[in-house]
Protein backbone atom coordinates (compact mmCIF):
# COMPACT_ATOMS: atom_id res chain seq x y z
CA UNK A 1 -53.10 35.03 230.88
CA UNK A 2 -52.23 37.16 227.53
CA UNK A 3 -49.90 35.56 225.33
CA UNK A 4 -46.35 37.69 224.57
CA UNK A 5 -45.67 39.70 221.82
CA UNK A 6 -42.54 38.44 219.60
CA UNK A 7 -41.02 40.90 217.66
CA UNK A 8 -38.58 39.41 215.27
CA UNK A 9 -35.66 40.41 213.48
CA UNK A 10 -34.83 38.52 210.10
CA UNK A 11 -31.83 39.68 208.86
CA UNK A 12 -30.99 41.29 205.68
CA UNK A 13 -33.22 39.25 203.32
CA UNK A 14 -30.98 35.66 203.15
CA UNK A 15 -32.97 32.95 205.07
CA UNK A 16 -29.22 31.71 206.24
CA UNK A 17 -28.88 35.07 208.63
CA UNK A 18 -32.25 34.73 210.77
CA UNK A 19 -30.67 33.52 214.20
CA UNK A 20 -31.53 30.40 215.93
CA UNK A 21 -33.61 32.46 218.11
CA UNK A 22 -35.62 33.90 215.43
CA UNK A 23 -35.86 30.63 213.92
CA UNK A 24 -37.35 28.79 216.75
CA UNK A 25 -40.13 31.55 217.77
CA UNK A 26 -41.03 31.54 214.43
CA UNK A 27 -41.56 27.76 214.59
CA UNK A 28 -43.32 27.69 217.23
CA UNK A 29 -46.14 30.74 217.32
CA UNK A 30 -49.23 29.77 216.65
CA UNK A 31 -49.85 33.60 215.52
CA UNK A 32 -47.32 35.12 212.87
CA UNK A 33 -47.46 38.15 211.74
CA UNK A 34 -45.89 40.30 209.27
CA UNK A 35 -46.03 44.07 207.01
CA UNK A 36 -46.97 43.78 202.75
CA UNK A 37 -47.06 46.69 200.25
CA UNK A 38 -50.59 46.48 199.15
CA UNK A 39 -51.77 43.55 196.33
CA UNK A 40 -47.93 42.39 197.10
CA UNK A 41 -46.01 39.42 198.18
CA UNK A 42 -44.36 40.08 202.19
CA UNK A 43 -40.89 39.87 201.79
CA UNK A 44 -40.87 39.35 206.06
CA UNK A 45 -43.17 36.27 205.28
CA UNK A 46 -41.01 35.02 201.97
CA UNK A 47 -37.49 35.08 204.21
CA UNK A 48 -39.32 33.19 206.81
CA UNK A 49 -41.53 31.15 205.10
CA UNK A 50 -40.10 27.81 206.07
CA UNK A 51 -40.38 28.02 209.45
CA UNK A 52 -44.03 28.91 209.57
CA UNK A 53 -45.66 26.26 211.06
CA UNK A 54 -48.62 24.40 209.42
CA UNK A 55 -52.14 25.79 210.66
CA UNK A 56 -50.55 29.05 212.03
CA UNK A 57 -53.03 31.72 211.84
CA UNK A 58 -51.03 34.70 209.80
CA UNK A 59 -51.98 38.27 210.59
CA UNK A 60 -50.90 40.53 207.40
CA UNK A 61 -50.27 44.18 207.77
CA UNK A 62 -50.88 46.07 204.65
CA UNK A 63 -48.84 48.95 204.95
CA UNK A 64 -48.93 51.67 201.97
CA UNK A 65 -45.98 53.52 201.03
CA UNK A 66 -47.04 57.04 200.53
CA UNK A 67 -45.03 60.72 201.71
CA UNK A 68 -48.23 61.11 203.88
CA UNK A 69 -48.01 59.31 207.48
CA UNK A 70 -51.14 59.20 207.62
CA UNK A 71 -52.17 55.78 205.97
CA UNK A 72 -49.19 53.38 207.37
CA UNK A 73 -50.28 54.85 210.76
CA UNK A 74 -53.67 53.62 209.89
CA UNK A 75 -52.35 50.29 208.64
CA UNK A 76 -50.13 49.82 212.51
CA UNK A 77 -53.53 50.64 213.94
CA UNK A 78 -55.51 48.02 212.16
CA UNK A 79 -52.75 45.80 212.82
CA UNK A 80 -52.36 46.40 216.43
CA UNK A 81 -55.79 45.48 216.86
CA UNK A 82 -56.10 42.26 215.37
CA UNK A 83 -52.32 41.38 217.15
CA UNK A 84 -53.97 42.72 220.62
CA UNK A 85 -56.86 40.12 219.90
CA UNK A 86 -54.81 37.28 219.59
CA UNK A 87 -52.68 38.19 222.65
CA UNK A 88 -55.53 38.40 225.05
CA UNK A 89 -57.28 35.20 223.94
CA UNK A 90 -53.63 33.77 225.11
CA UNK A 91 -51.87 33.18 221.91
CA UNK A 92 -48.28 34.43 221.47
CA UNK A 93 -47.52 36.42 218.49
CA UNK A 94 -44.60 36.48 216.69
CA UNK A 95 -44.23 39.73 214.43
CA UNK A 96 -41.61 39.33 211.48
CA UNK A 97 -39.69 42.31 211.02
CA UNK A 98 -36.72 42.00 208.24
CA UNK A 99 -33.33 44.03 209.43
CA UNK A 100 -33.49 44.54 213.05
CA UNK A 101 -37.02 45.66 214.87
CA UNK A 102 -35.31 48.06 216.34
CA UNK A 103 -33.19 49.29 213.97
CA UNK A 104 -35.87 51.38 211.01
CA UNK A 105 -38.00 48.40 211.60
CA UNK A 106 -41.62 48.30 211.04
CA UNK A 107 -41.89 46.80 214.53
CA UNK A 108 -41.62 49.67 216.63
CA UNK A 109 -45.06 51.13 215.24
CA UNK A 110 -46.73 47.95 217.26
CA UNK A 111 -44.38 47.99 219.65
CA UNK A 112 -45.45 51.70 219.99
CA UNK A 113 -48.99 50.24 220.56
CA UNK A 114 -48.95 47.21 222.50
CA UNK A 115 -45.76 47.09 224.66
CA UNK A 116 -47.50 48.92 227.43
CA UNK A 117 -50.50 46.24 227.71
CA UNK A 118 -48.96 42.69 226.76
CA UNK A 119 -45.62 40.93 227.70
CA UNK A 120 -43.18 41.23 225.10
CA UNK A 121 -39.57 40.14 223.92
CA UNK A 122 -37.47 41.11 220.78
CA UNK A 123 -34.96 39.13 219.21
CA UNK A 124 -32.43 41.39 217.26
CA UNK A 125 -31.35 40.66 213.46
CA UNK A 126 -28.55 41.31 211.34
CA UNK A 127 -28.96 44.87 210.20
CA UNK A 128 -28.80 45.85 206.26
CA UNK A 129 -25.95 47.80 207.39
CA UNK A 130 -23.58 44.77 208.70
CA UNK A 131 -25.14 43.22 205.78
CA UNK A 132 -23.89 45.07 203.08
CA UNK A 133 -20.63 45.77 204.65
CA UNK A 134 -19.80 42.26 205.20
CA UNK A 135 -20.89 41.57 201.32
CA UNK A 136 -19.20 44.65 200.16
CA UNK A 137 -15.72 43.53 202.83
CA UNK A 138 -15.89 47.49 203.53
CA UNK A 139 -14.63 47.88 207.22
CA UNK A 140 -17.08 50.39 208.53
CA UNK A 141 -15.07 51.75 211.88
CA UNK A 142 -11.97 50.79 214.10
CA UNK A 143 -11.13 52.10 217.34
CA UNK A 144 -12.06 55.61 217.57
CA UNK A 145 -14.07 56.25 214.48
CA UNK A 146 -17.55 57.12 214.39
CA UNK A 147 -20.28 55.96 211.99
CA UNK A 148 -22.87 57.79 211.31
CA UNK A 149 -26.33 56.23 209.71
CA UNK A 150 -28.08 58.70 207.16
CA UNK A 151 -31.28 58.35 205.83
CA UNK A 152 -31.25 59.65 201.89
CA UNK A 153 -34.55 61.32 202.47
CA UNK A 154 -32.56 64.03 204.61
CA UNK A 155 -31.46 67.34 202.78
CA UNK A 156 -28.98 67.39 201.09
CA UNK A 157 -26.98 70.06 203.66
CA UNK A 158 -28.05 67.75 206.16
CA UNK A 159 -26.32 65.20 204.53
CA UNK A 160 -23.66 67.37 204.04
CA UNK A 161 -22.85 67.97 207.48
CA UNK A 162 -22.80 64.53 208.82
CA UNK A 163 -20.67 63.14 206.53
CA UNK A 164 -17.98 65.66 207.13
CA UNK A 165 -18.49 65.05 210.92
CA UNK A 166 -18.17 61.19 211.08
CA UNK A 167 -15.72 59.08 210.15
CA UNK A 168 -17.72 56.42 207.89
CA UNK A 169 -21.07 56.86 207.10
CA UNK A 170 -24.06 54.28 205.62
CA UNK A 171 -26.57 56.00 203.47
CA UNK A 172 -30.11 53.93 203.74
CA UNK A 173 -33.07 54.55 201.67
CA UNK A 174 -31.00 55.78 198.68
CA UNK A 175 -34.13 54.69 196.13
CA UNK A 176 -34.94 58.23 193.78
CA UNK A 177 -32.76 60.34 195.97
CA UNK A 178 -29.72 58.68 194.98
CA UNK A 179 -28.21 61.13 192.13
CA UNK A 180 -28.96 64.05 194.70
CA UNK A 181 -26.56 62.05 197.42
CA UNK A 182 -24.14 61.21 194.82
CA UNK A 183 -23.70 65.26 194.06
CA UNK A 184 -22.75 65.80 197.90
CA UNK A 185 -20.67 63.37 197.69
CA UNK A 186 -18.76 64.48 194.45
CA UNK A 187 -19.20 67.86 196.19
CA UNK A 188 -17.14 66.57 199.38
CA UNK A 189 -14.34 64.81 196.87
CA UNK A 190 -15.76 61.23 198.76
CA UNK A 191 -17.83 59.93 195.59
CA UNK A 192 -14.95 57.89 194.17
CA UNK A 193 -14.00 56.15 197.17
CA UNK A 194 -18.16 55.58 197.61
CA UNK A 195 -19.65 52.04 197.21
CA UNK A 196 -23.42 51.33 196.68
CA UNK A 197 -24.69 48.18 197.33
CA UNK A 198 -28.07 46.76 196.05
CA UNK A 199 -30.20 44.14 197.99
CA UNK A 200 -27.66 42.89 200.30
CA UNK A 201 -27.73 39.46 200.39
CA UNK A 202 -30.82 38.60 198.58
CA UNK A 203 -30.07 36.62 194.75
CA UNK A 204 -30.29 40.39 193.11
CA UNK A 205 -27.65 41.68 194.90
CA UNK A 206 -24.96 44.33 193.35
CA UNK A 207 -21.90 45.91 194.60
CA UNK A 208 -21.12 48.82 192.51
CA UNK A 209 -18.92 51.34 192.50
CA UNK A 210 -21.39 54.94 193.30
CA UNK A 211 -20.26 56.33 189.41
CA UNK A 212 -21.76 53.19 188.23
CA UNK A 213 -24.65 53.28 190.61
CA UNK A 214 -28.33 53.06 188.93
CA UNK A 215 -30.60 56.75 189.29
CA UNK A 216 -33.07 56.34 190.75
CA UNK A 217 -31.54 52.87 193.30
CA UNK A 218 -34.05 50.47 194.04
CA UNK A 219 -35.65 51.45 198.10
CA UNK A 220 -33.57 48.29 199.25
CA UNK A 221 -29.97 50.21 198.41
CA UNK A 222 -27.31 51.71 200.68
CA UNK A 223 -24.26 53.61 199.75
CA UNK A 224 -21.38 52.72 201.95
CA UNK A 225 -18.40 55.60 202.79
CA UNK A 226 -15.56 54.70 204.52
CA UNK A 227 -12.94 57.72 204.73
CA UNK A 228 -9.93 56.46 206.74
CA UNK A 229 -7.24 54.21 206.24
CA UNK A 230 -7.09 50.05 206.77
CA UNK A 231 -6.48 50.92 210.58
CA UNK A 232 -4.66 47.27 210.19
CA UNK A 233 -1.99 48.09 207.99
C-alpha cells in the first residue's frame, strides 16, 4: 500500500485563511513537504508552521527563480523523487502549496509527476486573487461580467487586449513589470480607477492607489481593475 499524495492549498499568506481541511492534513502527515528560494526561509512552511507535527520528516524543494525553465524543472524532479520515496514506503505526504495548488501553484509540477502512480487528493485555498479583493473591498464581477486573470509577464499588447475584452481584470506577478502595465493602463484611460495591492494579507500588506504604486512591485503584488458600476446600486 503507497501512501496518498496531499496537495495543499494555504491561502494567501495569513495562517487564519488555511481551511480546516488544510489544517488537519497538515497535522496529521507524517511527511510534509514544501518549495524555498534557495539559502531562504519557505514561506509555505512559515504559514503552516504550527500545525507541523513534532517528528514529521520535512521534504524541502529548493526551487530557483531564474527566466530559464530549466532549473525549477530540475528542482520538481529532485523533489518528485524524494516525495515518490516516501509514498511507496506507505507514508502520506502532504505538499504545502500557498494560494491554491491549482491555481499558479507550485503543486501542479508534482502533481505533473506523481498523480499518475500514487493516490492523491487536493484541498483548494483561498486564492491571492479573493485575497486581495476582499482586503482591497473591490467587487471583482456580478452577474454577467467576466474576469479575466493576467499574468504581468505577458506583452504588453497582450495585456492590452484582454483588458479591453473583460470586464474586471487581476494582474498577478506585477514585480519589475509593473511601470510597463501601469502605461497600458494609462494608455486604456483605466489607470486611475486601478488599485495595486501588496502582500495580501500578510503584516506588510499595502493597498495603494496604481499612481502611488512602487516600480519595480515586490513578486507578491497584484493590480486589481474593476471597470463597471456597483451592480448594487
Amino acid at each position: 500500500m503507497s501512501g496518498t499524495l496531499i496537495g495543499v492549498g494555504l491561502g494567501p499568506g495569513d495562517p487564519d485563511l488555511m481551511t480546516l481541511a488544510a489544517v488537519r492534513a497538515i497535522a496529521t502527515a507524517p511527511v510534509v513537504a514544501y518549495p524555498a528560494l534557495p539559502d531562504t526561509p519557505s514561506l509555505a512552511r512559515s504559514i503552516a508552521a504550527e500545525h507541523i507535527a513534532a517528528g514529521a520528516h520535512e521534504i524541502v524543494i529548493e526551487v530557483p527563480m531564474t527566466k530559464a525553465r530549466e532549473p525549477a524543472q530540475a528542482a520538481y524532479d529532485l523533489g518528485a523523487e524524494r516525495i515518490s520515496a516516501a509514498l511507496s514506503s506507505g507514508a502520506d505526504v502532504a505538499v504545502l502549496c500557498e494560494g491554491d495548488p491549482l491555481f499558479y501553484g507550485s503543486f501542479m509540477y508534482l502533481h505533473a509527476r506523481l498523480a499518475r502512480r500514487f493516490p492523491t487528493r487536493i484541498i483548494p485555498g483561498v486564492t491571492s486573487v479573493s485575497a486581495a479583493s476582499a482586503r482591497a473591498a473591490r467587487p471583482l464581477a456580478a452577474r454577467n461580467e467576466v474576469l479575466t486573470v493576467i499574468p504581468g509577464p505577458l506583452p504588453s499588447d497582450e495585456i492590452g487586449a484582454r483588458i479591453e475584452a473583460a470586464s474586471s481584470v487581476a494582474i498577478m506577478k506585477v514585480g519589475r513589470h509593473l511601470g510597463r502595465i501601469r502605461d497600458v493602463l494609462t494608455t486604456l484611460g483605466l489607470a486611475e480607477s486601478a488599485t495595486y495591492v501588496e502582500r495580501a494579507t500578510l503584516a506588510e500588506e499595502r493597498i495603494l492607489p496604481l499612481s502611488e504604486a512602487p516600480d519595480p512591485a515586490p513578486y507578491f503584488s497584484m493590480i486589481l481593475v474593476t471597470k463597471g458600476a456597483d451592480p448594487w446600486l
